[in-house]
N, C-alpha and C. Protein backbone atom coordinates (compact mmCIF):
# COMPACT_ATOMS: atom_id res chain seq x y z
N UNK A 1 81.22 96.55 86.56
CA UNK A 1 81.01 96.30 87.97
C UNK A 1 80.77 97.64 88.66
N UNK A 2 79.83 98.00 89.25
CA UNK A 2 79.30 99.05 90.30
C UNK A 2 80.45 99.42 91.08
N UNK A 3 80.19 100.40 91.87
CA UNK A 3 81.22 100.77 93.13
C UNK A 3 80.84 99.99 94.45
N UNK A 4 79.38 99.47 94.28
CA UNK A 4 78.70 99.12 95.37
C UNK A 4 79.69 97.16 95.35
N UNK A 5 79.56 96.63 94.14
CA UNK A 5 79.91 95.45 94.22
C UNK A 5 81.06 95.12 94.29
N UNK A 6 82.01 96.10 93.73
CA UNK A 6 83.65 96.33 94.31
C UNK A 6 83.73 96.51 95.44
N UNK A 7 82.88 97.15 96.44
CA UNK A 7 83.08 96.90 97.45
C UNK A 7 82.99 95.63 98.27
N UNK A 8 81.54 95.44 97.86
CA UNK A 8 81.56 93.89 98.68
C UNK A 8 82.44 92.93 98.09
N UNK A 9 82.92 93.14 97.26
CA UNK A 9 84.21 92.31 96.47
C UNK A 9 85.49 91.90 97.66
N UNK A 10 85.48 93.34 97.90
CA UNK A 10 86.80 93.69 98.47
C UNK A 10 86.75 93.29 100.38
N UNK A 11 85.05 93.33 100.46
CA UNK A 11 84.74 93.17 101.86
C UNK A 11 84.82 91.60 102.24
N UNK A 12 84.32 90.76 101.09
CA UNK A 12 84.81 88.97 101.24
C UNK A 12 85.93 88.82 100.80
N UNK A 13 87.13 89.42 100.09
CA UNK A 13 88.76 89.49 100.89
C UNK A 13 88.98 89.59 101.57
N UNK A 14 88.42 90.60 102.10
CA UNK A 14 89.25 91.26 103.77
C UNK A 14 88.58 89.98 105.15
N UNK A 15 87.79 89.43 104.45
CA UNK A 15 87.10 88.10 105.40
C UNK A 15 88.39 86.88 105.40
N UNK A 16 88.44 86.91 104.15
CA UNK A 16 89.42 85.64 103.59
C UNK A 16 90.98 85.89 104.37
N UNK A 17 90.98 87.26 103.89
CA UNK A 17 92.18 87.97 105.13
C UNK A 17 92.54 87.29 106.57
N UNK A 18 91.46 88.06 107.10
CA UNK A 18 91.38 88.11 108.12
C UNK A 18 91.66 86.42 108.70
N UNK A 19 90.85 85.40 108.38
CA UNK A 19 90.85 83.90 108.15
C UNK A 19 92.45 83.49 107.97
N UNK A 20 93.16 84.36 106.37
CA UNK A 20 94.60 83.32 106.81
C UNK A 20 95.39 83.92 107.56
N UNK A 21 95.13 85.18 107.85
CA UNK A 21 95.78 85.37 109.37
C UNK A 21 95.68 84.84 110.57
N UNK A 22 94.44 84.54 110.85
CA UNK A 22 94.40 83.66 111.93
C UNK A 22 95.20 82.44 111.62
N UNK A 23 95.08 81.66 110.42
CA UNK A 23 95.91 80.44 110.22
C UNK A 23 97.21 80.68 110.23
N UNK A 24 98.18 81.49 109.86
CA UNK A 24 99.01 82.24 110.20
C UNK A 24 99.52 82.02 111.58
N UNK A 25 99.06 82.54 112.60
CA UNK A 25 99.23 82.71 113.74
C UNK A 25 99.24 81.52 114.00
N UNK A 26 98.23 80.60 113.95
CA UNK A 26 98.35 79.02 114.25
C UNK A 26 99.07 78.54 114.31
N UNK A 27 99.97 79.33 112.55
CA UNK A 27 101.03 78.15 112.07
C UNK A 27 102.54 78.30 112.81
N UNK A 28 102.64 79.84 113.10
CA UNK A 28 103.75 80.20 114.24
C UNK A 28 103.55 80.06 115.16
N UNK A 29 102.71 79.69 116.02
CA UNK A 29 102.83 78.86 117.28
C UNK A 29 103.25 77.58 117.23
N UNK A 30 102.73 76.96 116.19
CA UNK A 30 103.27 75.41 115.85
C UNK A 30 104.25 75.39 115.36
N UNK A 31 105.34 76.27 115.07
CA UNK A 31 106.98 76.11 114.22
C UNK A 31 106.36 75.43 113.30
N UNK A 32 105.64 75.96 112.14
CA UNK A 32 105.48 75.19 111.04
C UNK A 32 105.95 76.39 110.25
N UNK A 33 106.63 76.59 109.91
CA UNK A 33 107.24 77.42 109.01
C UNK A 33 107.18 77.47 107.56
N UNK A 34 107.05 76.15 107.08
CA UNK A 34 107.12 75.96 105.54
C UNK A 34 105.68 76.29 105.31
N UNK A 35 104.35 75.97 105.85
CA UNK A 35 103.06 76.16 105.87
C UNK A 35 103.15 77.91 106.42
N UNK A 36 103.94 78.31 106.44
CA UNK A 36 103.30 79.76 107.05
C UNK A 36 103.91 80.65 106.28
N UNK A 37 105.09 80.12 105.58
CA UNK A 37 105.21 81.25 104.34
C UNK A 37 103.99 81.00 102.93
N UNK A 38 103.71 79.61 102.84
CA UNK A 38 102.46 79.41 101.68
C UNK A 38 102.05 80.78 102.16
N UNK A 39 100.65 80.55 103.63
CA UNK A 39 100.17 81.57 104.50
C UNK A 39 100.58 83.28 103.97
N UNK A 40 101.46 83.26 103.75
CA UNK A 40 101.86 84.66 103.88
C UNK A 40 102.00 84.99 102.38
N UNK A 41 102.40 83.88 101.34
CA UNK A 41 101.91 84.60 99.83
C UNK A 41 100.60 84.74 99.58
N UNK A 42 99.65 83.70 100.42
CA UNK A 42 98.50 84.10 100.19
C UNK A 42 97.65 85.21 100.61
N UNK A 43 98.63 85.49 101.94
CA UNK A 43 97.98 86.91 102.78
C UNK A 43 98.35 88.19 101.35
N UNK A 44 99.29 88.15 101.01
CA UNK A 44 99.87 88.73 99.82
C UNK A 44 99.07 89.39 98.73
N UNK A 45 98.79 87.92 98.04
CA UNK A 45 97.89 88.20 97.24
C UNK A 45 96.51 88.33 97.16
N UNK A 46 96.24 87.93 98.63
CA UNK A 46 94.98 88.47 98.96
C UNK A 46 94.86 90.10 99.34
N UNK A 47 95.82 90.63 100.14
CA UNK A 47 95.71 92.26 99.93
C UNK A 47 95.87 93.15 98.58
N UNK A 48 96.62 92.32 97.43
CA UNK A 48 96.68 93.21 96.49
C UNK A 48 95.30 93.04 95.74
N UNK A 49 94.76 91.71 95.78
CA UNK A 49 93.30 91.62 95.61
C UNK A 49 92.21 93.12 96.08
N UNK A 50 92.11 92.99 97.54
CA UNK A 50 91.63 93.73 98.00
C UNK A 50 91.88 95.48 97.38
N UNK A 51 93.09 95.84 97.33
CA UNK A 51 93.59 97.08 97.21
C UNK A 51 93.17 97.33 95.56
N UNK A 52 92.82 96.01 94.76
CA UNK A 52 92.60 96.59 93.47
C UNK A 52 91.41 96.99 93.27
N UNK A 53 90.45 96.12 94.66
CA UNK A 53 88.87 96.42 94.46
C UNK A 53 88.81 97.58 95.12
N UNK A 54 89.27 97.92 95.70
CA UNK A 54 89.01 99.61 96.24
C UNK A 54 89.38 100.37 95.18
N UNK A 55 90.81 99.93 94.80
CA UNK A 55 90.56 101.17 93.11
C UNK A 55 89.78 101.28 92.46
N UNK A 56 89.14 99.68 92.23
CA UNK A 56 87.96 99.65 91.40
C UNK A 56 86.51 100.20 91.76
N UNK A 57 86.39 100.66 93.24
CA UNK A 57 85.49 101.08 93.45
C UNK A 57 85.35 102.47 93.46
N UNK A 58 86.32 102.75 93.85
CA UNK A 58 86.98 104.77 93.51
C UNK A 58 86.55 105.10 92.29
N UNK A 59 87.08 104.19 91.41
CA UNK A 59 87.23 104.56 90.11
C UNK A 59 85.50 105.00 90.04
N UNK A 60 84.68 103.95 89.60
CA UNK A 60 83.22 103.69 89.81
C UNK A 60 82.64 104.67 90.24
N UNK A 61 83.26 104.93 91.72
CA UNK A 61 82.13 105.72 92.33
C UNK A 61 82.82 107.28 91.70
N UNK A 62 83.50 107.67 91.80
CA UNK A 62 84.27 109.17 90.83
C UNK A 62 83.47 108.86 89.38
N UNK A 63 83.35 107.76 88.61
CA UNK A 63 82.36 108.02 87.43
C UNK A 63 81.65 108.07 87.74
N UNK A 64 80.29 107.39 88.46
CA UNK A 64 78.81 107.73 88.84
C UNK A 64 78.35 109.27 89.04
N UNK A 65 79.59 109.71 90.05
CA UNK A 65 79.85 111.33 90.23
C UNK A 65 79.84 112.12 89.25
N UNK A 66 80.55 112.05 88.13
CA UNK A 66 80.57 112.57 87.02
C UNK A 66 79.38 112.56 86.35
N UNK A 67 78.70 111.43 86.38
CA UNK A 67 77.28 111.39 85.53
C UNK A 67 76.01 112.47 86.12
């Protein structure tokens, strides 16, 4: 995978992000609590998502550099 496509990898997470945060917020205005911790493992594992495609793109772009 490129540095270029790790990025956009990481740029339709940070969409998906952004999305269950808003649902998030929804869900604490509505005292729905049991629906807003789901919400929040998914915010979860959607940032460590994200944070791995930026390594993965570091990585990438520091080899391209090298070449």
């Amino acid at each position: 995978m490129s540095a270029e496509e790790a990025l956009a990898r990481a740029e339709e997470l940070l969409a998906r992000l952004e999305k269950a945060r808003g649902e998030l917020e929804r869900l604490s205005q509505a005292d729905d609590a049991e629906n807003a911790l789901d919400v929040l493992a998914e915010l979860a594992e959607l940032s460590k998502a994200i944070e791995e495609e930026l390594q993965r793109a570091k990585s990438e772009a520091e080899t391209d550099a090298e070449s």
